[in-house]
Protein backbone atom coordinates (compact mmCIF):
# COMPACT_ATOMS: atom_id res chain seq x y z
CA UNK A 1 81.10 -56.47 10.98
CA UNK A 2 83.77 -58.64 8.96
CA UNK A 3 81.12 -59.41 6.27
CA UNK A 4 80.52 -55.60 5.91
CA UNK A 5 83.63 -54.64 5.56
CA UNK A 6 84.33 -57.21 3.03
CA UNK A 7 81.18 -56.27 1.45
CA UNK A 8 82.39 -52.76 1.02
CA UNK A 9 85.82 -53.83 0.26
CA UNK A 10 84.78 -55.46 -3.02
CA UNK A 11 82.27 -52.36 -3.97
CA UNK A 12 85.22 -50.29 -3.67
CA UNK A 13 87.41 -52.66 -5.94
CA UNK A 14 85.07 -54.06 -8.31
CA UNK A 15 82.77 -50.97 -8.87
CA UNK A 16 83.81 -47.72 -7.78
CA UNK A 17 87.57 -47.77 -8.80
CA UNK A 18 86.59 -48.39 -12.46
CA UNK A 19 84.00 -45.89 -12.40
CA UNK A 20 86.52 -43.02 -11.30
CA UNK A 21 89.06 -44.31 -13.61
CA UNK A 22 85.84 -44.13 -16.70
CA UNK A 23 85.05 -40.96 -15.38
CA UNK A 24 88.65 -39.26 -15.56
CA UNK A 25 89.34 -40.90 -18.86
CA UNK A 26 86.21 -39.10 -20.01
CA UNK A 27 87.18 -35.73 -18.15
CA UNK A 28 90.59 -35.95 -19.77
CA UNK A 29 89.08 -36.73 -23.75
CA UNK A 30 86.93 -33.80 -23.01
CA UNK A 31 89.69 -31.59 -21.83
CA UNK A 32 92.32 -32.71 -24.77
CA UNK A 33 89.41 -32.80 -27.38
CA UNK A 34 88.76 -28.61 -26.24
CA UNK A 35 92.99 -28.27 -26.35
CA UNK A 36 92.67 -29.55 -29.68
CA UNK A 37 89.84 -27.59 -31.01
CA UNK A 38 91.11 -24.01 -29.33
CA UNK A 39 94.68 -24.75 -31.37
CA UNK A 40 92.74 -25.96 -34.55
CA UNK A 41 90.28 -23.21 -34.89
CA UNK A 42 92.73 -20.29 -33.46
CA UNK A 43 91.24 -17.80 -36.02
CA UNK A 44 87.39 -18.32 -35.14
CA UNK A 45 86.61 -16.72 -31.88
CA UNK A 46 82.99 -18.93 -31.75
CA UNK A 47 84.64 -22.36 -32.11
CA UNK A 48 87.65 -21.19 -30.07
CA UNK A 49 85.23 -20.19 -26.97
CA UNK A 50 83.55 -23.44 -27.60
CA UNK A 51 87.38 -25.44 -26.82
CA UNK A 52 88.13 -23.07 -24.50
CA UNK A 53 84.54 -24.28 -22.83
CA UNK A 54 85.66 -27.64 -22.88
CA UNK A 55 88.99 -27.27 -21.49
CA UNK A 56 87.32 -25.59 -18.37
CA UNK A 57 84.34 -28.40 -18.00
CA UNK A 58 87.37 -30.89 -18.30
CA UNK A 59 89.13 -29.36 -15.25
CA UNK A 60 85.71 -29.60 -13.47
CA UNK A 61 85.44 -32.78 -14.10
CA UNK A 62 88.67 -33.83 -12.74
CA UNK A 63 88.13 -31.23 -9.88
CA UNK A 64 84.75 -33.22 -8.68
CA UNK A 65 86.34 -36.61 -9.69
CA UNK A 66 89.19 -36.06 -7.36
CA UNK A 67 87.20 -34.35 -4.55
CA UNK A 68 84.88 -37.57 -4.61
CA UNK A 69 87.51 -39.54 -4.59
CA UNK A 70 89.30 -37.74 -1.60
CA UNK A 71 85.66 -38.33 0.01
CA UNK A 72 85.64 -41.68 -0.45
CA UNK A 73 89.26 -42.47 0.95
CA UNK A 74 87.94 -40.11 4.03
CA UNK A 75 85.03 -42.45 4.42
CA UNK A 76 87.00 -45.50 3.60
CA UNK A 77 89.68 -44.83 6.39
CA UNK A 78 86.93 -43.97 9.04
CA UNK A 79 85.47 -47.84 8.74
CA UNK A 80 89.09 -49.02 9.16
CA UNK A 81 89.64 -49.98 5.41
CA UNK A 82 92.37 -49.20 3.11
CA UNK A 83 91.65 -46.93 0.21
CA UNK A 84 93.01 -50.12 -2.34
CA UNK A 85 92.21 -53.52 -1.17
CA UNK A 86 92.66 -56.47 -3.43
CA UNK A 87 89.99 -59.03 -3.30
CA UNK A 88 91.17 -62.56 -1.73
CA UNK A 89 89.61 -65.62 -4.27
């Protein structure tokens, strides 16, 4: 079970932390990036909805993001490992 866990331990650390973090980054350019479209184009109501769209698939994005990662914690904690291991050379 030792092997498994260390298995798991260093999918956790070397793959899925860095994916969450990619996929927030990306959640939050697509959030600013509608901010800064609905403030730019305040006087067209087209390209405003359009910022305004990406401001609320930002937040979804960081809604599911989080959620997975609460998921994954959850499932992390249930086979006995911490949610942030570091990996021992």
């Amino acid at each position: 079970m030792s092997v498994l866990n260390d298995f798991l331990a260093k999918v956790v650390v070397q793959i899925i932390n860095p994916l969450i973090l990619l996929l927030t980054a990306g959640a939050f350019a697509v959030f600013v990036w509608g901010a800064f479209r609905l403030v730019l184009n305040a006087g067209d109501a087209a390209k405003r909805e359009e910022g305004r769209s990406a401001i609320v698939w930002g937040i979804v994005g960081f809604v599911i993001i989080f959620g997975v990662y609460g998921i994954l914690n959850f499932a992390l904690h249930t086979f006995g490992l911490d949610s942030v291991q570091k990996i021992s050379q």
